[in-house]
Protein backbone atom coordinates (compact mmCIF):
# COMPACT_ATOMS: atom_id res chain seq x y z
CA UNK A 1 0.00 0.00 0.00
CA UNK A 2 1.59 3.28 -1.15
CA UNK A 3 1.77 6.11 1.24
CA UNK A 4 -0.25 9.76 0.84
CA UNK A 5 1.39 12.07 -1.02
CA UNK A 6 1.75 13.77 2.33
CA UNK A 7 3.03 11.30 4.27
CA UNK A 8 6.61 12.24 3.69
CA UNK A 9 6.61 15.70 3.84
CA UNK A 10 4.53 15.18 7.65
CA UNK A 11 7.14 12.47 8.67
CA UNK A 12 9.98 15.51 8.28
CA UNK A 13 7.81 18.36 10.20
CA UNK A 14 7.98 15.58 12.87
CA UNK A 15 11.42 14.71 12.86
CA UNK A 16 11.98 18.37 12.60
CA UNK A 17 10.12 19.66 15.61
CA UNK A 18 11.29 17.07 17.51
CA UNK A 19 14.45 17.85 16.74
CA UNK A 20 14.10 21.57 17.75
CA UNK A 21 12.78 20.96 20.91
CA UNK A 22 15.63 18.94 21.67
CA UNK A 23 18.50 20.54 20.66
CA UNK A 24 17.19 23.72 22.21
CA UNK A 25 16.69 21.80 25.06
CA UNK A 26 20.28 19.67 25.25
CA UNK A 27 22.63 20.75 22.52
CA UNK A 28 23.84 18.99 19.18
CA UNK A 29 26.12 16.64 21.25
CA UNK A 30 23.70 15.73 24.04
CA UNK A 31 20.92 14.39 21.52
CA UNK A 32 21.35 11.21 19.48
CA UNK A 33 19.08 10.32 16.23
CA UNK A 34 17.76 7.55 17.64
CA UNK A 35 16.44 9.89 20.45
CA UNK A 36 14.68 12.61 17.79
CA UNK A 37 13.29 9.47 16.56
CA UNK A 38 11.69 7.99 19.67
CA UNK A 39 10.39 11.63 20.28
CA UNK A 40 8.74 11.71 16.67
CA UNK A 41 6.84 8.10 16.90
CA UNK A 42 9.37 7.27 14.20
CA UNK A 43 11.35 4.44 13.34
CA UNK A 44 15.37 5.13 12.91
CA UNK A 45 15.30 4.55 9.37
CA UNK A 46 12.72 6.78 8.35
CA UNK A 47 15.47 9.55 9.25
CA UNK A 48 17.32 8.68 6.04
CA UNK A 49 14.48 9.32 4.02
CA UNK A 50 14.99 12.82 5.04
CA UNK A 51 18.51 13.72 5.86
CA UNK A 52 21.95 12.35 5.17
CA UNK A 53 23.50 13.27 8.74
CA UNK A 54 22.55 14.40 11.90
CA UNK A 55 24.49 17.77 11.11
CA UNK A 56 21.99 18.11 8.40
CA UNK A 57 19.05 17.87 10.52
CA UNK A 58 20.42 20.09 13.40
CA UNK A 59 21.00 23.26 10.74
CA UNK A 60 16.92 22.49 9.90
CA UNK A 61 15.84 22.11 12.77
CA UNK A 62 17.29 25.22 14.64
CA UNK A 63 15.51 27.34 11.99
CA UNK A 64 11.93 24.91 12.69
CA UNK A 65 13.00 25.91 16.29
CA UNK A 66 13.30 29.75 15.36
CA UNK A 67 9.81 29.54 13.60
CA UNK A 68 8.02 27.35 16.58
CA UNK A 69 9.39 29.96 19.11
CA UNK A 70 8.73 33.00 17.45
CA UNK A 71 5.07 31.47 16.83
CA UNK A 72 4.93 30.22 20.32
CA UNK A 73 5.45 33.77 21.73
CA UNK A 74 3.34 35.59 19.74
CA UNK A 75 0.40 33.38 20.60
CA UNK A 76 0.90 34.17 24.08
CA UNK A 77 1.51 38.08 23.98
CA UNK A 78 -0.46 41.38 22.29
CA UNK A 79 2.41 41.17 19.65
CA UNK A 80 4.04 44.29 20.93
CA UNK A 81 7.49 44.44 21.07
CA UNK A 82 7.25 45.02 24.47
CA UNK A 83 4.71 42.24 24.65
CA UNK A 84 7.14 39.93 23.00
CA UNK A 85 10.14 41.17 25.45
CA UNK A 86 8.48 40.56 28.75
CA UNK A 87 7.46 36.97 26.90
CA UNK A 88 11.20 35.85 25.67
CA UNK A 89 12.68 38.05 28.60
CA UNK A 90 10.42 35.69 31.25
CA UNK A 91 11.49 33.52 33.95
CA UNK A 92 9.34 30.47 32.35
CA UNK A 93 11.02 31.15 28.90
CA UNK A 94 14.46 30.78 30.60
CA UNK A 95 13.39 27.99 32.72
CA UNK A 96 12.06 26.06 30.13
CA UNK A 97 8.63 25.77 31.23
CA UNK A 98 7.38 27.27 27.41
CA UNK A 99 6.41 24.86 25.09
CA UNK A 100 9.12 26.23 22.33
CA UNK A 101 12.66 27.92 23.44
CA UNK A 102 14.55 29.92 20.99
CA UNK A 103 17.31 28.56 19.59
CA UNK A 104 19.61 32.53 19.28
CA UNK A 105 20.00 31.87 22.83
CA UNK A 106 19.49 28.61 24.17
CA UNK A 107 22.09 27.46 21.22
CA UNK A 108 24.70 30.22 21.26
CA UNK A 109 27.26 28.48 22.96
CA UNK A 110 26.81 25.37 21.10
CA UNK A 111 26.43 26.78 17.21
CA UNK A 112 30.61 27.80 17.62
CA UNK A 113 31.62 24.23 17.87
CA UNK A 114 29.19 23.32 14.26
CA UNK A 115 30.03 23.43 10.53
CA UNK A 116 29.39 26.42 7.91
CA UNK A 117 26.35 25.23 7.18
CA UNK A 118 24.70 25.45 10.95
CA UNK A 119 26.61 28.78 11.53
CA UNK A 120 24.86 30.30 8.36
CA UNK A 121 21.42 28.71 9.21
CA UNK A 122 21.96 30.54 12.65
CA UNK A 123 23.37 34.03 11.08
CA UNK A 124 20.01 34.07 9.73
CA UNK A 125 17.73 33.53 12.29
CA UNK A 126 19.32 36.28 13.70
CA UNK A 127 18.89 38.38 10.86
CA UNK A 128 15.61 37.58 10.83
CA UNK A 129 15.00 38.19 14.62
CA UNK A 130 16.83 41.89 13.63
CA UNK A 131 14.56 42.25 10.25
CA UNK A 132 10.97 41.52 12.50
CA UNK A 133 12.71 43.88 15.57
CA UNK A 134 13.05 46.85 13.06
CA UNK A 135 9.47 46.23 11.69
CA UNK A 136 8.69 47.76 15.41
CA UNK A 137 11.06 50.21 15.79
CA UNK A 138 12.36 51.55 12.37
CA UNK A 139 15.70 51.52 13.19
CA UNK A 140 18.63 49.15 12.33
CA UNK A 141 21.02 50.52 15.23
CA UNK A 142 18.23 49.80 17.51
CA UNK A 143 17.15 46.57 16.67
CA UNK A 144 20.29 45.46 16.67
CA UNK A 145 21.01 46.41 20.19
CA UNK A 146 17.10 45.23 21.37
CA UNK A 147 18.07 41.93 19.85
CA UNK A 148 21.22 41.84 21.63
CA UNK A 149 19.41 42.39 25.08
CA UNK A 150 16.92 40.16 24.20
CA UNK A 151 19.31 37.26 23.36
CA UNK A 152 22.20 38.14 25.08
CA UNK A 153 19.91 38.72 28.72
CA UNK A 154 18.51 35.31 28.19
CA UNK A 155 21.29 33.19 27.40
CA UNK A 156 23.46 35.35 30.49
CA UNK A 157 19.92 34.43 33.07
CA UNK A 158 19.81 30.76 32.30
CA UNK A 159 23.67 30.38 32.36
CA UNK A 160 24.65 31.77 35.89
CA UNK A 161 23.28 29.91 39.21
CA UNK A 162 22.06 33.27 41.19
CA UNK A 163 18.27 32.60 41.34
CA UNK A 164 17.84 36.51 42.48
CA UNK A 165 20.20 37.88 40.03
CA UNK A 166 18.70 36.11 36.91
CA UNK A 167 15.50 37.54 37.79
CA UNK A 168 16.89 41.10 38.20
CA UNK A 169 19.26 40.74 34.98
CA UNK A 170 15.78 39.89 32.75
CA UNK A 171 13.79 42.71 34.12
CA UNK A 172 17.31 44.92 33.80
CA UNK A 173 17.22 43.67 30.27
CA UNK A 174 13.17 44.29 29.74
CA UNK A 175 13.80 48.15 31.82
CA UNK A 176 16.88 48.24 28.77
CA UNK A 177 14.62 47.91 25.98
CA UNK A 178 11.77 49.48 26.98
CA UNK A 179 14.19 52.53 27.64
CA UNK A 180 15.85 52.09 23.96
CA UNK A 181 12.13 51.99 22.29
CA UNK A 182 11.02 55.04 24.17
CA UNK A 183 14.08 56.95 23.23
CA UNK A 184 13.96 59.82 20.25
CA UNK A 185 14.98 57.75 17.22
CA UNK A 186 17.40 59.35 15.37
């Protein structure tokens, strides 16, 4: 009996998202195949129906990640930018307790030790995060530096052990943006 046509294409959105959710979670080296598989319902082989290494499927899946996370927070915020801040900028976003994390910074660390191919799938998700930043604020400087707090604030909270001053370097962060958007565009 011959698959759907979309059979194939529904198997890879499965792989991928489980993919996403756990390299954001553990990191390229922490995650096997045969793990992305389990967490699909799939069976190992269907993997090379889809992708020739596991390299391949971590540059795809950070920018699935990307997509679910930007999706994810938008659902759950007015779409402001300073909705979306205090959203990404949130203790459950850097605990993990969000259904999608962002791969800019739950993956920074790890993209340095991957190939080309993942750095340039990363460079532009960033770009990308910059590009829908600017759509807010009209100005490249700006979004640049907003992006940097954004990513920068929580990769630096879920990295150091100081319950108290995680929580006061997100809302610093938040206060850092909110101050930036306010601020006479030049």
């Amino acid at each position: 009996m011959a698959w759907h046509k979309h059979h194939k294409k529904q198997s890879k959105d499965k792989i991928l998202t489980s993919a996403a959710d756990l390299f954001t979670r553990y990191g390229f080296e922490k995650v096997s195949i045969n793990q992305v598989m389990e967490n699909a319902k799939l069976t190992r082989g269907a993997f090379y129906a889809h992708f020739a290494s596991k390299s391949e499927l971590y540059a795809q899946a950070i920018t699935k990640a990307g997509i679910l996370a930007s999706n994810d927070h938008l659902s759950h915020c007015d779409g402001s930018l300073m909705g979306i801040t205090k959203r990404y900028l949130s203790g459950e976003h850097r605990n993990e307790t969000v259904k999608h994390l962002c791969p800019l910074a739950f993956l920074v660390t790890d993209i340095n030790q991957q190939n080309k191919t993942v750095k340039d799938t990363y460079t532009n998700i960033f770009k990308g995060f910059v590009d829908n930043t600017n759509q807010q604020i009209k100005c490249d400087q700006k979004a640049l530096q907003v992006a940097t707090l954004m990513i920068g604030g929580l990769a630096l909270s879920k990295a150091i052990n100081d319950p108290v001053l995680s929580d006061k370097l997100l809302i610093a962060c938040q206060e850092g943006i909110a101050n930036l958007i306010n601020a006479n565009i030049s």
